[in-house]
PDB file of N, CA and C in Angstrom:
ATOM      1  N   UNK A   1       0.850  -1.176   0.000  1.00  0.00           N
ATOM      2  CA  UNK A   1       0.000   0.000   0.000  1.00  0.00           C
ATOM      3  C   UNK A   1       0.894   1.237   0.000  1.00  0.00           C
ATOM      4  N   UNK A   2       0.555   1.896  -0.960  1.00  0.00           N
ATOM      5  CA  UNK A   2       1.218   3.343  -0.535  1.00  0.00           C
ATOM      6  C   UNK A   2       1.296   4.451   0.729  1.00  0.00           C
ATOM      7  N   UNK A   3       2.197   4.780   1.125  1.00  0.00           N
ATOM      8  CA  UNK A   3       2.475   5.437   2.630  1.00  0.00           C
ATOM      9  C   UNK A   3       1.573   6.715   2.427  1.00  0.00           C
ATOM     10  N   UNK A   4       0.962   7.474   1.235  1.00  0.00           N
ATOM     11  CA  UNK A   4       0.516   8.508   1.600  1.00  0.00           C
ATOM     12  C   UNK A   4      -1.496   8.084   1.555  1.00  0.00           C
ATOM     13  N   UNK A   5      -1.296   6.509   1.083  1.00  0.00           N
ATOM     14  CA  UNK A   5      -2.877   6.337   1.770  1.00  0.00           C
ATOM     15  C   UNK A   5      -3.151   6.218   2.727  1.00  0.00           C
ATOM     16  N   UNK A   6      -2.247   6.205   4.002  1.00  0.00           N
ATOM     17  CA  UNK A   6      -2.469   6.362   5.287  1.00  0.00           C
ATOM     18  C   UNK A   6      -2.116   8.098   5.978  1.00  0.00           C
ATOM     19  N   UNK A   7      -2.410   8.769   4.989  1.00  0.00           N
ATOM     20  CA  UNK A   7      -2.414   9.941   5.618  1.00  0.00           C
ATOM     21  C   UNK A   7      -3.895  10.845   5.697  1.00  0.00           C
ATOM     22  N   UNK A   8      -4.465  11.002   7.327  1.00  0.00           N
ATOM     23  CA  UNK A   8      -5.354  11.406   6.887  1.00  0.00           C
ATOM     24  C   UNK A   8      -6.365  12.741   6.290  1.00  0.00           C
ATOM     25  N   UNK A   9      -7.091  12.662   5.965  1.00  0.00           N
ATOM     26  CA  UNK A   9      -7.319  14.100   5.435  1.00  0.00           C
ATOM     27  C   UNK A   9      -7.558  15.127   6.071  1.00  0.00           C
ATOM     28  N   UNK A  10      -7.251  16.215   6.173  1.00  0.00           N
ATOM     29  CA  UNK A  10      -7.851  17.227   7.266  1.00  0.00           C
ATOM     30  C   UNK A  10      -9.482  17.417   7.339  1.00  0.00           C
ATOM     31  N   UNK A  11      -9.810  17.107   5.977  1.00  0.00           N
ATOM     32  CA  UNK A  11     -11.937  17.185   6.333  1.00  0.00           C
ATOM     33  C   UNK A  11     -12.179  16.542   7.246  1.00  0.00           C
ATOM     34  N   UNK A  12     -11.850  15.321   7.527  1.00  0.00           N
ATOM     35  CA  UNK A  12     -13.039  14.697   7.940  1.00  0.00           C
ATOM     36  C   UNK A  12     -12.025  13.379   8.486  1.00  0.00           C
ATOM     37  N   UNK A  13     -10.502  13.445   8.785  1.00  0.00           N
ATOM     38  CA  UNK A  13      -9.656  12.542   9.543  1.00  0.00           C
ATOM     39  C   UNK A  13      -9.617  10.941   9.094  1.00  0.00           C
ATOM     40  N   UNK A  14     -10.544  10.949   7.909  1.00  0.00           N
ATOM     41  CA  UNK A  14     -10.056   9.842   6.702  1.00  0.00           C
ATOM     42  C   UNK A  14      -9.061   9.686   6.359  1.00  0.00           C
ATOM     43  N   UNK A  15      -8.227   8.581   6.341  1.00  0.00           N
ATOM     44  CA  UNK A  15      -7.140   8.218   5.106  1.00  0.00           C
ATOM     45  C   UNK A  15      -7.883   7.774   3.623  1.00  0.00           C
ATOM     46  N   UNK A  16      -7.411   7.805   2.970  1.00  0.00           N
ATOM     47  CA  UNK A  16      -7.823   7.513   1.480  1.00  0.00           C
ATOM     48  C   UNK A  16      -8.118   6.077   1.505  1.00  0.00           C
ATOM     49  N   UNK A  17      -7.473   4.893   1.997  1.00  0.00           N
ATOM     50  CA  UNK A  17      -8.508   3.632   1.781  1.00  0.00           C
ATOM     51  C   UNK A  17      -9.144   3.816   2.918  1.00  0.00           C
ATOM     52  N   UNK A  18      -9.468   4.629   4.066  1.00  0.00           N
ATOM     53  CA  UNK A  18     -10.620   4.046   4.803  1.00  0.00           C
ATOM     54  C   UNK A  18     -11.650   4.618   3.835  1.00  0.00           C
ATOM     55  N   UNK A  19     -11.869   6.010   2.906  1.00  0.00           N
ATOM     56  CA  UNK A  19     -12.549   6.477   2.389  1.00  0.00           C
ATOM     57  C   UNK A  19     -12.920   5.749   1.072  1.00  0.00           C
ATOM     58  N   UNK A  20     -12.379   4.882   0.631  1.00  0.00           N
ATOM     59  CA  UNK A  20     -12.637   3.925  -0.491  1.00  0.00           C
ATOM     60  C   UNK A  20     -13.764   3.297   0.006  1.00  0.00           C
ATOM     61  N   UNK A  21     -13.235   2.218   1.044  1.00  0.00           N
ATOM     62  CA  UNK A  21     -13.673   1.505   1.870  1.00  0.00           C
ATOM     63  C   UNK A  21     -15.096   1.636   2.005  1.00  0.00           C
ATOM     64  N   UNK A  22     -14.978   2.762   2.458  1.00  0.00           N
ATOM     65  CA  UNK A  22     -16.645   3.420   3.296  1.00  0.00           C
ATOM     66  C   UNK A  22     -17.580   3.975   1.786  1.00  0.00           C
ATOM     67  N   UNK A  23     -16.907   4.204   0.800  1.00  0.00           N
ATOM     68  CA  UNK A  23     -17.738   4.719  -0.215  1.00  0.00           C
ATOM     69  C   UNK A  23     -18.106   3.243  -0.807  1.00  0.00           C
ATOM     70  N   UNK A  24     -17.338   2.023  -0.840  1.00  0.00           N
ATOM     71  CA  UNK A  24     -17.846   1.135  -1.720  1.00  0.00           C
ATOM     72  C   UNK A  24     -18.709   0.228  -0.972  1.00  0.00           C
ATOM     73  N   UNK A  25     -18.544   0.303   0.149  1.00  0.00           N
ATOM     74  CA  UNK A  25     -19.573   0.077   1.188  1.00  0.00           C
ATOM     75  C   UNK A  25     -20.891   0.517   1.199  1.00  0.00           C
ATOM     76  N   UNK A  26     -20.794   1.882   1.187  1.00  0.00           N
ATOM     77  CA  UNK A  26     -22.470   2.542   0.838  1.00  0.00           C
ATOM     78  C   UNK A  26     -23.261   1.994  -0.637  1.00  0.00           C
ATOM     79  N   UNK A  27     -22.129   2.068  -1.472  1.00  0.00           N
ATOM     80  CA  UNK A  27     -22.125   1.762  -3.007  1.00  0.00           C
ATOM     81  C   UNK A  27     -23.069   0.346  -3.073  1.00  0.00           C
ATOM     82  N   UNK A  28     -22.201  -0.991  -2.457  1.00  0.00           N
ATOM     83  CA  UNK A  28     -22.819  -2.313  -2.322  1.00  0.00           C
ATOM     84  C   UNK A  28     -24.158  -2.349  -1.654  1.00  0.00           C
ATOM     85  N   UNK A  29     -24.057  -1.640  -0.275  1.00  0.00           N
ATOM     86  CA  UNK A  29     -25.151  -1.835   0.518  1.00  0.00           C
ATOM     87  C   UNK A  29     -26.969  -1.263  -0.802  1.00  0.00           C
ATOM     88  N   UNK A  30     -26.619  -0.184  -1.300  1.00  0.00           N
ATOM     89  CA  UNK A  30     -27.198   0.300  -1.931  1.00  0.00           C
ATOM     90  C   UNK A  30     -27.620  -0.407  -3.452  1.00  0.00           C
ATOM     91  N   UNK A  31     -26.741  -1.018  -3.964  1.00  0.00           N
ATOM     92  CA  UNK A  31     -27.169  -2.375  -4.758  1.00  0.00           C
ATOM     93  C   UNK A  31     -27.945  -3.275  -4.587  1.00  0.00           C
ATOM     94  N   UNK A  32     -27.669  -3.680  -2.934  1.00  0.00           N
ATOM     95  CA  UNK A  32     -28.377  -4.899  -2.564  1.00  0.00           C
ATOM     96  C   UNK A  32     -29.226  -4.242  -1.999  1.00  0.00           C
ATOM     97  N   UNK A  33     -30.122  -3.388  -2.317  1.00  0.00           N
ATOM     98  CA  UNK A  33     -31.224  -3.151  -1.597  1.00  0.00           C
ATOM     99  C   UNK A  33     -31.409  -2.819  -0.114  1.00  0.00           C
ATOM    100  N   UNK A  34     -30.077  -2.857   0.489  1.00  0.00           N
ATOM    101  CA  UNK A  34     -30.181  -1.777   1.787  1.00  0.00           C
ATOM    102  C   UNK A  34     -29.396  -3.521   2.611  1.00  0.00           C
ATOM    103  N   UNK A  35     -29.353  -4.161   2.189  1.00  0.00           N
ATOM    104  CA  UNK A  35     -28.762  -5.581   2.744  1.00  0.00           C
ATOM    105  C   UNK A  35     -28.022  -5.591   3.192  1.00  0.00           C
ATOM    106  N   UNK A  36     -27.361  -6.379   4.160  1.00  0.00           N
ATOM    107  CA  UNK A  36     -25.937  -6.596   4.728  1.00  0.00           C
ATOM    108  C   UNK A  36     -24.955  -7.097   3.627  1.00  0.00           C
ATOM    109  N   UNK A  37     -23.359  -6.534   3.092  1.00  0.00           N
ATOM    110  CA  UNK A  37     -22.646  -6.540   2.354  1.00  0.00           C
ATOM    111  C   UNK A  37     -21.197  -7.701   2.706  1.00  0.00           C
ATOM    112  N   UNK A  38     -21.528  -9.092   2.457  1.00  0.00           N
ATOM    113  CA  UNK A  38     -20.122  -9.741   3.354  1.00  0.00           C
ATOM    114  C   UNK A  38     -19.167  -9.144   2.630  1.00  0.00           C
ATOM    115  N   UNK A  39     -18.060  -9.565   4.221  1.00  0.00           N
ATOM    116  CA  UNK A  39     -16.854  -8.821   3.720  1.00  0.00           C
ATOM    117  C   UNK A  39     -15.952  -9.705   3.120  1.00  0.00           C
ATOM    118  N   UNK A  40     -16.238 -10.375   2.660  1.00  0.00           N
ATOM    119  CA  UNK A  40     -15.474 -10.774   1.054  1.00  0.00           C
ATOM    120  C   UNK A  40     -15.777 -10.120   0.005  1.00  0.00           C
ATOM    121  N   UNK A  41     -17.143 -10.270   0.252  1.00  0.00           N
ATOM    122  CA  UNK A  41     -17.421  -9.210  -1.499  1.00  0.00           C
ATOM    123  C   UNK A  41     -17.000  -7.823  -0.833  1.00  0.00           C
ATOM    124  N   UNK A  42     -17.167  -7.516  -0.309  1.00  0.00           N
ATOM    125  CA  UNK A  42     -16.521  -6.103   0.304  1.00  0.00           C
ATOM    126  C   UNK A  42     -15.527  -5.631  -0.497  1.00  0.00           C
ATOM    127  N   UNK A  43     -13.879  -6.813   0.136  1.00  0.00           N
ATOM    128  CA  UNK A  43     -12.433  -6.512  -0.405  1.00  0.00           C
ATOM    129  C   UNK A  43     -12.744  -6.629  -1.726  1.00  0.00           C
ATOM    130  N   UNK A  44     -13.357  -7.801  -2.370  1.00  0.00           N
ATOM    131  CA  UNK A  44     -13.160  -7.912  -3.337  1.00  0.00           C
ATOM    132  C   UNK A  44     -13.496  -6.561  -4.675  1.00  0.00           C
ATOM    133  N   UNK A  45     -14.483  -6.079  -4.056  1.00  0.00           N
ATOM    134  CA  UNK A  45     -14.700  -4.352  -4.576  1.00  0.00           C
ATOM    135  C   UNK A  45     -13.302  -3.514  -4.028  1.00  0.00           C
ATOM    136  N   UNK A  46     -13.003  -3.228  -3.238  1.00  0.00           N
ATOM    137  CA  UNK A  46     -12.372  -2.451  -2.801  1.00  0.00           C
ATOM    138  C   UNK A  46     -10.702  -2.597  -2.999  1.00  0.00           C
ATOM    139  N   UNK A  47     -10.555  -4.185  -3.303  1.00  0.00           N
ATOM    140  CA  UNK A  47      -9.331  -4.062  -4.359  1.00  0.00           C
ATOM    141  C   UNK A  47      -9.006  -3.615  -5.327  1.00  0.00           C
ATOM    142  N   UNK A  48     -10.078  -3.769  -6.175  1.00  0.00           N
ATOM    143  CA  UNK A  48     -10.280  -3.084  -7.914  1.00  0.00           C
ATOM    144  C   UNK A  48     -10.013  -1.695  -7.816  1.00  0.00           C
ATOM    145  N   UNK A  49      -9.709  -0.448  -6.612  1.00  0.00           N
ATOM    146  CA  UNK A  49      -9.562   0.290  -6.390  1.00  0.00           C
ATOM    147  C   UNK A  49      -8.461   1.048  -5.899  1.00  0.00           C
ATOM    148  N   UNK A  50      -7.947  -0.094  -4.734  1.00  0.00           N
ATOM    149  CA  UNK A  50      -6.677   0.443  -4.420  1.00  0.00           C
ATOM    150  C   UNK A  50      -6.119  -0.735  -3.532  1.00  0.00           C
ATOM    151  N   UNK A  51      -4.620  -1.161  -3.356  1.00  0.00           N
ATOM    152  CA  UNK A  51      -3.971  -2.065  -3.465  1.00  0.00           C
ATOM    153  C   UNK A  51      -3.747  -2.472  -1.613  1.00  0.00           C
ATOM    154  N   UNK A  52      -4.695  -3.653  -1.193  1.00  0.00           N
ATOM    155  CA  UNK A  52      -4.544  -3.697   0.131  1.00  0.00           C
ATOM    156  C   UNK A  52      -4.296  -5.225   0.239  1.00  0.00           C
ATOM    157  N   UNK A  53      -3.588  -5.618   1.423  1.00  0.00           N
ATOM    158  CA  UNK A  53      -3.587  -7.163   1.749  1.00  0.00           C
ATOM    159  C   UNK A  53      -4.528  -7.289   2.527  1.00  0.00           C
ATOM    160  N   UNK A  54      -5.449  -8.293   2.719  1.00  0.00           N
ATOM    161  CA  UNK A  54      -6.680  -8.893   3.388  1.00  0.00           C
ATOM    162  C   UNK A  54      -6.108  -8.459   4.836  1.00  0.00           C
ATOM    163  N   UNK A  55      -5.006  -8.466   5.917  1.00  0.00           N
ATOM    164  CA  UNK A  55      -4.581  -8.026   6.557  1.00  0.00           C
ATOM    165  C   UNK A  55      -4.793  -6.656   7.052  1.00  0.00           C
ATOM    166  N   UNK A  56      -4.511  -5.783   6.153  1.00  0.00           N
ATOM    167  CA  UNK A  56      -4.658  -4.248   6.071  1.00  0.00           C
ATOM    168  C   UNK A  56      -6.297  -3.989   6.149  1.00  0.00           C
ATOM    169  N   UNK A  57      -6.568  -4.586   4.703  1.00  0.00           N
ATOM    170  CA  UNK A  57      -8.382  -4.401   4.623  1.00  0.00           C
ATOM    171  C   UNK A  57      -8.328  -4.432   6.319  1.00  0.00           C
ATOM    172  N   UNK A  58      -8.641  -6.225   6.577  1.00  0.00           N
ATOM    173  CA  UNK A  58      -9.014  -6.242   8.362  1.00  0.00           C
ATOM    174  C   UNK A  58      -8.913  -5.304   9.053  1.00  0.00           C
ATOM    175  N   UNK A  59      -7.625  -4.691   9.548  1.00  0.00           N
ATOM    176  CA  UNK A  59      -7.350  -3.825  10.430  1.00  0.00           C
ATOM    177  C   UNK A  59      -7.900  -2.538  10.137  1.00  0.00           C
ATOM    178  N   UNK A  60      -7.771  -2.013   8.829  1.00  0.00           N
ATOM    179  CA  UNK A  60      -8.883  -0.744   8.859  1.00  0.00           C
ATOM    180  C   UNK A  60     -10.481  -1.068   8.950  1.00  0.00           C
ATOM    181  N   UNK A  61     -10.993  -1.930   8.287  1.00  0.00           N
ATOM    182  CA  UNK A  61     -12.547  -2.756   8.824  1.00  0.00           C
ATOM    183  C   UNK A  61     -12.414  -2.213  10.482  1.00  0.00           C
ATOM    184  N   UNK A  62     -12.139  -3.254  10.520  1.00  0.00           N
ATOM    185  CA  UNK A  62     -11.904  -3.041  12.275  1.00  0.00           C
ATOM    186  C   UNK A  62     -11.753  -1.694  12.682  1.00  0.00           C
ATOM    187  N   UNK A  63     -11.201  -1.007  12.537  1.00  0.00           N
ATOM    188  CA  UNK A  63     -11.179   0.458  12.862  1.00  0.00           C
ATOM    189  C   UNK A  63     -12.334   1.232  12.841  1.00  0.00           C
ATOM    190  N   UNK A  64     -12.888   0.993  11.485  1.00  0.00           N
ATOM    191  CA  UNK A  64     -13.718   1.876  11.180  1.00  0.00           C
ATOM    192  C   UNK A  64     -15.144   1.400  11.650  1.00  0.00           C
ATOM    193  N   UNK A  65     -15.034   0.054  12.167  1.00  0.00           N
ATOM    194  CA  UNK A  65     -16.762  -0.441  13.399  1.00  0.00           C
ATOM    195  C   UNK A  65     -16.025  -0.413  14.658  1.00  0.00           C
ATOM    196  N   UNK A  66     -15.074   0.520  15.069  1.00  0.00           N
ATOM    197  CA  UNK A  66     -14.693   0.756  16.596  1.00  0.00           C
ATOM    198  C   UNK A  66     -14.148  -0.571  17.158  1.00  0.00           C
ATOM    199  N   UNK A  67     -13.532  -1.612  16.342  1.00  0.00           N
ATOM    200  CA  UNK A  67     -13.312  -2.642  17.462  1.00  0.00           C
ATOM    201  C   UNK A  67     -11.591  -2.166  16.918  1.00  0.00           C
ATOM    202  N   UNK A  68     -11.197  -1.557  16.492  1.00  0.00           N
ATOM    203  CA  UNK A  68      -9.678  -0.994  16.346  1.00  0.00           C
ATOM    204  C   UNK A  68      -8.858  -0.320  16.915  1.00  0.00           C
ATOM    205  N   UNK A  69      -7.717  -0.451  17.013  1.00  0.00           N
ATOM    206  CA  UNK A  69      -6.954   0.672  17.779  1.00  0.00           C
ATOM    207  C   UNK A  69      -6.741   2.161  16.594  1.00  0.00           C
ATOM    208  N   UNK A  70      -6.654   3.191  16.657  1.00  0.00           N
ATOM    209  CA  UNK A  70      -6.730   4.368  15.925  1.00  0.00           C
ATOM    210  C   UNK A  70      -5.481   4.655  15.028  1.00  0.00           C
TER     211      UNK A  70
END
């Protein structure tokens, strides 16, 4: 992953893949009709986008439903 996708933005204290993340998230949920989105198909969107190991995905996931360290 690139070092400046972990920098976060001054709007709104996003890094650039949590903001992927969270947009392709709304994106899916909104496909499926308001449904719960597993997180396989999740990464699997959110790779096509920007370059994470299932590792990384996890740990920002995790972050971003509060079970993460910051």
């Amino acid at each position: 992953m690139d070092p400046r996708d972990q920098i976060p933005d001054v709007r709104d204290g996003l890094t650039r893949a949590e903001r992927i993340i969270l947009y392709t998230l709304r994106r899916l949920e909104q496909e499926r009709g308001g449904r719960s989105v597993p997180t396989a198909m999740l990464y699997g969107h959110v790779v096509e986008h920007i370059n994470l190991r299932p590792d990384e995905f996890q740990k920002i996931l995790a972050k971003l439903v509060g079970r993460g360290s910051p």
